[in-house]
N, C-alpha and C. Protein backbone atom coordinates (compact mmCIF):
# COMPACT_ATOMS: atom_id res chain seq x y z
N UNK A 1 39.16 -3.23 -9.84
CA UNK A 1 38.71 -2.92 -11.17
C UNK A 1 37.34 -3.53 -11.46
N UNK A 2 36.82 -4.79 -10.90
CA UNK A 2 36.22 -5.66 -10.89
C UNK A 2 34.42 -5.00 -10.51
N UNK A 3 34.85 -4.41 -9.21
CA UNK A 3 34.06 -3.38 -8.70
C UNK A 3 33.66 -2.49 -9.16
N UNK A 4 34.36 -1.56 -9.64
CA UNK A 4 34.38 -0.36 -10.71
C UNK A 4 33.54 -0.29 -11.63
N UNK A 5 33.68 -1.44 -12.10
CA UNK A 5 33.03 -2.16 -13.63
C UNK A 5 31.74 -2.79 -13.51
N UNK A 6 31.57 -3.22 -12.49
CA UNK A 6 30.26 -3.87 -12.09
C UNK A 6 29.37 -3.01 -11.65
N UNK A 7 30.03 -1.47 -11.09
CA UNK A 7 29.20 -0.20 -10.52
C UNK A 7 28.65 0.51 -11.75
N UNK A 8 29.78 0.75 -12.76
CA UNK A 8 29.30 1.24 -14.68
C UNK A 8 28.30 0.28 -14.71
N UNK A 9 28.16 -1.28 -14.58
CA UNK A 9 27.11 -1.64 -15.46
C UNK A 9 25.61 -1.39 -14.85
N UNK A 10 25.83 -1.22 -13.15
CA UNK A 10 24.78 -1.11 -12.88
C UNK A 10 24.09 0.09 -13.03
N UNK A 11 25.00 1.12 -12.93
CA UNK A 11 24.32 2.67 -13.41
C UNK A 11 23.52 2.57 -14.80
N UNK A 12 24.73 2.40 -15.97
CA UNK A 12 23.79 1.81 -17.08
C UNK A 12 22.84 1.49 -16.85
N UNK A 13 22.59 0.09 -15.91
CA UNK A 13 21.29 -0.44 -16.26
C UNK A 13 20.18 -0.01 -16.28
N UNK A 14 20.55 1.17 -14.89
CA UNK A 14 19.24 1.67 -14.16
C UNK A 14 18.99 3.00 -15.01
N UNK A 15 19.57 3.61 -15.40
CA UNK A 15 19.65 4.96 -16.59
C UNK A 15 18.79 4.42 -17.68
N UNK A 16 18.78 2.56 -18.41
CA UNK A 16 18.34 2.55 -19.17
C UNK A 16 17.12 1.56 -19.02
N UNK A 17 16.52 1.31 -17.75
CA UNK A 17 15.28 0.86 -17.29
C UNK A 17 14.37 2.24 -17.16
N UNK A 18 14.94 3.40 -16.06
CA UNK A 18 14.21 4.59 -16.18
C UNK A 18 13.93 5.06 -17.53
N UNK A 19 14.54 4.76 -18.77
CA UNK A 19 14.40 5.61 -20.34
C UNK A 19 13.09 5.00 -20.24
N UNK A 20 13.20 3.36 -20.06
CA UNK A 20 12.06 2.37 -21.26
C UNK A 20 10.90 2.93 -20.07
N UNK A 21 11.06 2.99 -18.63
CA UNK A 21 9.99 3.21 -17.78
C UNK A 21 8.85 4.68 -18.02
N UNK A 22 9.80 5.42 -18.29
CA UNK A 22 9.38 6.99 -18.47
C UNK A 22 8.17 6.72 -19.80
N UNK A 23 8.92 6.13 -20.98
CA UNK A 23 8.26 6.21 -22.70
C UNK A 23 7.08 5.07 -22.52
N UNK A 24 7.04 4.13 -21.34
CA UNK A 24 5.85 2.74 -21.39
C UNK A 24 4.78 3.79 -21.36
N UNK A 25 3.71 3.02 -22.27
CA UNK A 25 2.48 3.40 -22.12
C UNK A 25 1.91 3.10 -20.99
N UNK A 26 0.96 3.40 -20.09
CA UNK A 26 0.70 2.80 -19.01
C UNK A 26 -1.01 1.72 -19.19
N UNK A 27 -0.80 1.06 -18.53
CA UNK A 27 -2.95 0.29 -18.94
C UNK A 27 -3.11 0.48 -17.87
N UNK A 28 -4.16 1.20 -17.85
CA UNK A 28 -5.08 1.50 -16.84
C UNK A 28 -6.27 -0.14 -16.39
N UNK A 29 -6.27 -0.39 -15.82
CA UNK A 29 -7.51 -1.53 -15.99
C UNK A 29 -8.09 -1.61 -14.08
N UNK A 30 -9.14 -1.11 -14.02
CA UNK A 30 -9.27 -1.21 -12.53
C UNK A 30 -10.40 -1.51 -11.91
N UNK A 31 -10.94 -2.05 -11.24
CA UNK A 31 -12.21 -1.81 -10.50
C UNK A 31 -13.10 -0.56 -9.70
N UNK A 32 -13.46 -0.10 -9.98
CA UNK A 32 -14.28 0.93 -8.91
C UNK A 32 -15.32 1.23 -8.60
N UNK A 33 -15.95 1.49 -7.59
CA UNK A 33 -17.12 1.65 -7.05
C UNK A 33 -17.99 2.45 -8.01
N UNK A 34 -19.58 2.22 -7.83
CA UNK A 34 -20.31 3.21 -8.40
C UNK A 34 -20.50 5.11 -8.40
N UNK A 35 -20.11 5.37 -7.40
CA UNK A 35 -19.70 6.61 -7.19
C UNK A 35 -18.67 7.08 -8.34
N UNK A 36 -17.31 6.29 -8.18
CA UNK A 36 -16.44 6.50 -9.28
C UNK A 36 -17.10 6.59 -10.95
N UNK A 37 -17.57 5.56 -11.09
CA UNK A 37 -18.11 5.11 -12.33
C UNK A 37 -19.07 6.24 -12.46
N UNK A 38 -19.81 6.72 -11.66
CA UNK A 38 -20.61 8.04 -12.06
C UNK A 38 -19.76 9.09 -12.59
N UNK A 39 -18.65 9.50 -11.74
CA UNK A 39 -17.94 10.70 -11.98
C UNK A 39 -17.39 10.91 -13.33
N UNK A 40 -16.92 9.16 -13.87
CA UNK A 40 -15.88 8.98 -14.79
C UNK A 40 -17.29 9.35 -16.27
N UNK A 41 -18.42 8.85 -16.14
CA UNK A 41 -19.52 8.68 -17.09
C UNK A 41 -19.51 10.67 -17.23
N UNK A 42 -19.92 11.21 -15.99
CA UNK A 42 -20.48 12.93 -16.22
C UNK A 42 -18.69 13.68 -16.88
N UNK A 43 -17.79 12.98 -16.69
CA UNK A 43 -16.32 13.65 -17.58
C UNK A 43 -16.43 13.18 -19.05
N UNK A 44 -17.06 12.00 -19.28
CA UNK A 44 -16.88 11.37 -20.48
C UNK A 44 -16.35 11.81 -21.35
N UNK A 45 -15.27 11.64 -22.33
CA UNK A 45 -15.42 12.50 -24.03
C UNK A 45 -15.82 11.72 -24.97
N UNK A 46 -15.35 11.85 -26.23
CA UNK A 46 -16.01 10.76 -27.13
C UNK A 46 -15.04 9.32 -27.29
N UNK A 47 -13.80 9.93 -26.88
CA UNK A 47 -13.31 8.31 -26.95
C UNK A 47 -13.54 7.97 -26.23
N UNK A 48 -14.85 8.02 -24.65
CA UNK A 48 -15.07 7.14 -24.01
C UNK A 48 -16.64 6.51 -24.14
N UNK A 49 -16.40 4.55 -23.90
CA UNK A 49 -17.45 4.06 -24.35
C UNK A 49 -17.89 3.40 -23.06
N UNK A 50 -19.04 3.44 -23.41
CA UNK A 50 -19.81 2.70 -22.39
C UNK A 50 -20.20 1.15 -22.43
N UNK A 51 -19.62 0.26 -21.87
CA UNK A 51 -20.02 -1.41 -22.46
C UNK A 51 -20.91 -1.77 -21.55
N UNK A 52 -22.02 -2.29 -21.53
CA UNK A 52 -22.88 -3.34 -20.86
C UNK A 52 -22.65 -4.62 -21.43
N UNK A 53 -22.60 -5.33 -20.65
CA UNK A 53 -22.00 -6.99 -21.06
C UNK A 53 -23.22 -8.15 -20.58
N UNK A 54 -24.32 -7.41 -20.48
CA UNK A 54 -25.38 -8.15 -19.72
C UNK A 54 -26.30 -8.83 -21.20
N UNK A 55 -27.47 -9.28 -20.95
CA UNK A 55 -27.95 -10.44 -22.00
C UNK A 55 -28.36 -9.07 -22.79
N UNK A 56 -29.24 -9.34 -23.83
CA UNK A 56 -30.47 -7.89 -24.48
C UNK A 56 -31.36 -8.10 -23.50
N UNK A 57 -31.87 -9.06 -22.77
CA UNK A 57 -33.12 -9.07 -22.13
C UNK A 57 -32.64 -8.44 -20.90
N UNK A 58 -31.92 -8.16 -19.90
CA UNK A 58 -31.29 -7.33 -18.96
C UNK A 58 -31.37 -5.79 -18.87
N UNK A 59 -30.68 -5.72 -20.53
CA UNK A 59 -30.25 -4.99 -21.00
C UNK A 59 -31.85 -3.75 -21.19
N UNK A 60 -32.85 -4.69 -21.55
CA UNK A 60 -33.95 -4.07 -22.00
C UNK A 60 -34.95 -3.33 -20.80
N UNK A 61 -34.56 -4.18 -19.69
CA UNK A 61 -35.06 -3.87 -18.32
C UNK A 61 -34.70 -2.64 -18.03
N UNK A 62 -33.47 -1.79 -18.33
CA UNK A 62 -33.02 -0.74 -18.33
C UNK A 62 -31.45 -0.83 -18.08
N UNK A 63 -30.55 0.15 -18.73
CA UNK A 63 -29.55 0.44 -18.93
C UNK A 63 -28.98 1.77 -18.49
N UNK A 64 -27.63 2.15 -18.65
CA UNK A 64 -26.99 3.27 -18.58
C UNK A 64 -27.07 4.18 -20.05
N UNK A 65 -27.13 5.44 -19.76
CA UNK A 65 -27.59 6.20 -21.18
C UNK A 65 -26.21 6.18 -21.81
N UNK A 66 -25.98 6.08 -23.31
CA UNK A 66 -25.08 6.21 -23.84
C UNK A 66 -24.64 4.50 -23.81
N UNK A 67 -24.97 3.76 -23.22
CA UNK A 67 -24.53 2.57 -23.41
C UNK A 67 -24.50 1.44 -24.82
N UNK A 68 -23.42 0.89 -24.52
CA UNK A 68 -23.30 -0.31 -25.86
C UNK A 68 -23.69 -1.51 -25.78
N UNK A 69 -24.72 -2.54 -25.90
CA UNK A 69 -24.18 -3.57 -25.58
C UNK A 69 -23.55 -4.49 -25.98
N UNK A 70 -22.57 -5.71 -25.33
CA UNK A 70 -22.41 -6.76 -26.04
C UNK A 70 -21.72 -7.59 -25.30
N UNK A 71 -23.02 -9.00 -25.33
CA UNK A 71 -23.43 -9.64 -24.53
C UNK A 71 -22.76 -10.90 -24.60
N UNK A 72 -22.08 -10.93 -23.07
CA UNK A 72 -21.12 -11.84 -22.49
C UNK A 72 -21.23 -13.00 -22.78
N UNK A 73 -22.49 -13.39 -22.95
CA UNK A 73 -22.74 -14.94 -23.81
C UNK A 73 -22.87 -15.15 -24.49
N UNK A 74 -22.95 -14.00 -25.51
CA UNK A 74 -22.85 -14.57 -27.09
C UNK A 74 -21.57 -14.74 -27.70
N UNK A 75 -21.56 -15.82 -28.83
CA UNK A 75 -20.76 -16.69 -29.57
C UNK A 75 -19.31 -15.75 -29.71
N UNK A 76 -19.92 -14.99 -30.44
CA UNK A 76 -18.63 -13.50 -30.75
C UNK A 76 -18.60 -12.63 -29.97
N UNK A 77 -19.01 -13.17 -28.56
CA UNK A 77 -18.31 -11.89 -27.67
C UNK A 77 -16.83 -11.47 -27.64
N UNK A 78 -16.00 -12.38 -27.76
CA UNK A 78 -14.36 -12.06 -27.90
C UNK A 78 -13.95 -11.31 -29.46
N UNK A 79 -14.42 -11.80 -30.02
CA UNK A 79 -14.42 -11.25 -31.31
C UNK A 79 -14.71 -9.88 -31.40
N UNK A 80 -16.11 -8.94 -30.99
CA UNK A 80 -16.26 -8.15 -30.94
C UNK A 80 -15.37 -7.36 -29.94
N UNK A 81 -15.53 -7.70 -28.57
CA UNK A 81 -13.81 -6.72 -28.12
C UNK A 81 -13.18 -6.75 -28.78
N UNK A 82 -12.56 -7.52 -29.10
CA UNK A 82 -11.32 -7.51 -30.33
C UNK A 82 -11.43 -6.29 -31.41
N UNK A 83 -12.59 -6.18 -31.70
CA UNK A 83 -12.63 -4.89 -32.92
C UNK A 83 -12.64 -3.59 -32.16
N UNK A 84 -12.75 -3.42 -30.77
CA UNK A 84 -13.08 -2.29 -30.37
C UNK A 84 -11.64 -1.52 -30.31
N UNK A 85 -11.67 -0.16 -30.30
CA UNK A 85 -10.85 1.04 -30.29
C UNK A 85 -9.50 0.44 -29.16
N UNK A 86 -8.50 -0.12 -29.16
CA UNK A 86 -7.84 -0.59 -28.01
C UNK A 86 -7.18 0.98 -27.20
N UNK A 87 -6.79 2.16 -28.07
CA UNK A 87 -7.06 3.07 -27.43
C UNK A 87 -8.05 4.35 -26.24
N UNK A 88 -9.58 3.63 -26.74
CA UNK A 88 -10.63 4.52 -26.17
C UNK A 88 -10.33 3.86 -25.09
N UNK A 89 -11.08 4.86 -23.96
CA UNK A 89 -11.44 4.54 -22.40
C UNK A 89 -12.83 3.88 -22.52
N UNK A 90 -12.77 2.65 -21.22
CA UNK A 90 -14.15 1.86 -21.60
C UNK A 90 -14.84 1.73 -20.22
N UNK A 91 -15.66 1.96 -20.38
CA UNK A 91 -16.57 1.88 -18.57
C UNK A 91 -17.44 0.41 -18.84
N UNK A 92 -17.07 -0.72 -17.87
CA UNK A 92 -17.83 -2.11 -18.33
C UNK A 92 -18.92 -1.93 -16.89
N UNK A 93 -19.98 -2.78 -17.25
CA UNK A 93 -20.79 -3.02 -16.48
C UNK A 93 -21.39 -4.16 -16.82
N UNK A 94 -21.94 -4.73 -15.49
CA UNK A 94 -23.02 -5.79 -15.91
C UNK A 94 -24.20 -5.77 -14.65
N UNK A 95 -24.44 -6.89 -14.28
CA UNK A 95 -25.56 -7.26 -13.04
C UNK A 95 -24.94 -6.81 -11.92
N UNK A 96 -23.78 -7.54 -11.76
CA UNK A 96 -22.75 -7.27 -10.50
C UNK A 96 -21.68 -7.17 -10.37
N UNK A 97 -21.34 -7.03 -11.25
CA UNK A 97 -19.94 -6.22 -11.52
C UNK A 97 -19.07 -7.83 -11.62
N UNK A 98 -19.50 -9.30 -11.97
CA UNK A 98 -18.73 -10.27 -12.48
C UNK A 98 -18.62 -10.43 -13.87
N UNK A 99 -19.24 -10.11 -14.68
CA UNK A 99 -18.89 -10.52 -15.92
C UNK A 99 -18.00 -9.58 -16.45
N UNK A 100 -18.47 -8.15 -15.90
CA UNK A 100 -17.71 -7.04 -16.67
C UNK A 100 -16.48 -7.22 -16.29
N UNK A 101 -16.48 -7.89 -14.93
CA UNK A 101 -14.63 -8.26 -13.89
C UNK A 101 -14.09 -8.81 -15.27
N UNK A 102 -14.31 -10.17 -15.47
CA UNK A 102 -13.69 -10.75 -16.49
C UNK A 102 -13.49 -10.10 -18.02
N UNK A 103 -14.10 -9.07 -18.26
CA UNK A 103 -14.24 -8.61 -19.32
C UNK A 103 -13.11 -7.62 -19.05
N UNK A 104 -13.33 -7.08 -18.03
CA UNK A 104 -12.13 -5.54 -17.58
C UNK A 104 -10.76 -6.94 -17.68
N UNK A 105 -10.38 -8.29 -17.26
CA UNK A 105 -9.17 -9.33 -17.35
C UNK A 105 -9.01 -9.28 -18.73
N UNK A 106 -10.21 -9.54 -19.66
CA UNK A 106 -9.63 -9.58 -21.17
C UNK A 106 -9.13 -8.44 -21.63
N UNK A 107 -9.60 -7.57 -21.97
CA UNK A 107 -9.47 -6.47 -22.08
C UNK A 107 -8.06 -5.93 -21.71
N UNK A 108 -7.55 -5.98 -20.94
CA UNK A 108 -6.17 -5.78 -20.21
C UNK A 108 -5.49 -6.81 -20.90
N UNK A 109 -5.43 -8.01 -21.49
CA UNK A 109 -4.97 -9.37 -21.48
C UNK A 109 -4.61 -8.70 -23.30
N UNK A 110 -5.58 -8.43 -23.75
CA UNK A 110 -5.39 -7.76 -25.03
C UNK A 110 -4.83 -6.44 -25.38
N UNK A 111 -4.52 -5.83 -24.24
CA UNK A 111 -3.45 -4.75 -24.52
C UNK A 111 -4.32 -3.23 -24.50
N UNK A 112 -5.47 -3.15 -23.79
CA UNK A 112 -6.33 -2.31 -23.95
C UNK A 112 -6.01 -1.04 -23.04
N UNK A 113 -5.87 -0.02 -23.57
CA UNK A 113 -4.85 0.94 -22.77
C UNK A 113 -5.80 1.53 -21.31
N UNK A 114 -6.99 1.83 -20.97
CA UNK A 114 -7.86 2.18 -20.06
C UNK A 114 -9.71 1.47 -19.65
N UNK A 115 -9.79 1.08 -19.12
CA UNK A 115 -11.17 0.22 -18.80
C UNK A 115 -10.83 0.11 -17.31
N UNK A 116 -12.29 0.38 -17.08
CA UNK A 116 -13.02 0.33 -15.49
C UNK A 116 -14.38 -0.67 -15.38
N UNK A 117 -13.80 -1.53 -14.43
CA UNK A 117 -15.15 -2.31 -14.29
C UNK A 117 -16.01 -1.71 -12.81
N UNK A 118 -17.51 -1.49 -12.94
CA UNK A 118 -18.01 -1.07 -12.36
C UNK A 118 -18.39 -2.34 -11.22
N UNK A 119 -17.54 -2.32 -9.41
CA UNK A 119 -18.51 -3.08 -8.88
C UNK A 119 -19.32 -3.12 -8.39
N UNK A 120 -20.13 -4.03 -8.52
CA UNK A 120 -21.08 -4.19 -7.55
C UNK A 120 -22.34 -4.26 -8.86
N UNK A 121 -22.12 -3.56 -10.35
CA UNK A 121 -23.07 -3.20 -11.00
C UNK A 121 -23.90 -2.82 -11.45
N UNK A 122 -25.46 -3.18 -11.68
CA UNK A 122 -26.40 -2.55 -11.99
C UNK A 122 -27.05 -2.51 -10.66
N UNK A 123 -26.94 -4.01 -10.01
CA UNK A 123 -27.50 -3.93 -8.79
C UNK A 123 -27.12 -2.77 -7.57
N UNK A 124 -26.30 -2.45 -7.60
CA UNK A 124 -25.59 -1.47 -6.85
C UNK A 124 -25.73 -0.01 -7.35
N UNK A 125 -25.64 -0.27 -8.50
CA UNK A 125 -25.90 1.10 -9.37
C UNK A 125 -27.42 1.81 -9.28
N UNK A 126 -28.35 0.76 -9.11
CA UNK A 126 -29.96 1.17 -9.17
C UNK A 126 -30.39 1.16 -7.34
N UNK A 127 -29.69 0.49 -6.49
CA UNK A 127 -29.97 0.67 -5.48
C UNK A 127 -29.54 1.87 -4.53
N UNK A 128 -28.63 2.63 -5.49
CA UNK A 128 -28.16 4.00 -5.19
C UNK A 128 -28.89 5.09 -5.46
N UNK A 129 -29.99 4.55 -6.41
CA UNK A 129 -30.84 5.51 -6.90
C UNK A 129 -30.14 6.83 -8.47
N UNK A 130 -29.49 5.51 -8.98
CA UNK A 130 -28.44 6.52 -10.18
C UNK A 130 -29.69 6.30 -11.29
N UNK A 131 -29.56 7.21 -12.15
CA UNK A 131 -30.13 6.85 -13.42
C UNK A 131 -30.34 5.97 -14.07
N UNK A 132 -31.78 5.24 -14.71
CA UNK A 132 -31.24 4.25 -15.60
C UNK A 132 -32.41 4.29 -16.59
N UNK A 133 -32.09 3.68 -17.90
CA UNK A 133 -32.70 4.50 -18.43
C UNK A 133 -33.76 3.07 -19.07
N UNK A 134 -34.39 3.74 -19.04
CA UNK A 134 -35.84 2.16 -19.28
C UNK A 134 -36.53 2.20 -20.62
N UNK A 135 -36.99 1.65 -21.01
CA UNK A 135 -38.09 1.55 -22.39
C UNK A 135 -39.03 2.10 -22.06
């Protein structure tokens, strides 16, 4: 009987892990190459944003078109993620793809449903010969 009963609970269990598994939202949070990060930028829609996390003076050297910035060392950098859309899709970038790393960790850490950190970065990104867009 013992058996029996222990086989019901396990069916249960698994019937009601697959319910909660199926309805989870999923977070996307990933790293990918510049190639990727191109493809994901030319699909874009409007809930997707573009973050640069590099200084303004970086930033001024030239950027990605459509880009936001907001800059990894300033005071209210956490603060400002914090206000952003936790639903939109977010493409991070920086120099080399470390600050935005940590930024794509917060970001996830805060419940942010999709973000891609670009590696390798700008450096990688301009030595590919991708767009960038200058003053």
């Amino acid at each position: 009987m013992s058996n029996a009963l222990s086989l019901r609970f396990l069916i249960a269990l698994i019937i009601m892990m697959s319910h909660f598994t199926v309805h989870a939202d999923p977070t996307i949070s990933e790293h990918i190459d510049i190639h990727q990060f191109s493809n994901l930028m030319s699909e874009k829609s409007d809930n997707t944003k573009i973050i640069d996390v590099r200084t303004l003076g970086e930033f001024q050297t030239g950027h990605l078109s459509d880009a936001i910035l907001i800059d990894f060392y300033a005071k209210n950098f956490v603060e400002r993620v914090k206000k952003l859309d936790k639903d939109a899709t977010y493409l991070l970038y920086c120099r080399t793809g470390n600050r935005s790393g940590q930024t794509l960790k917060l970001m996830r850490n805060l419940g942010f449903k999709a973000a891609y950190n670009m590696k390798g970065g700008m450096n990688k990104w301009a030595a590919a010969k991708y767009p960038v867009l200058k003053p």
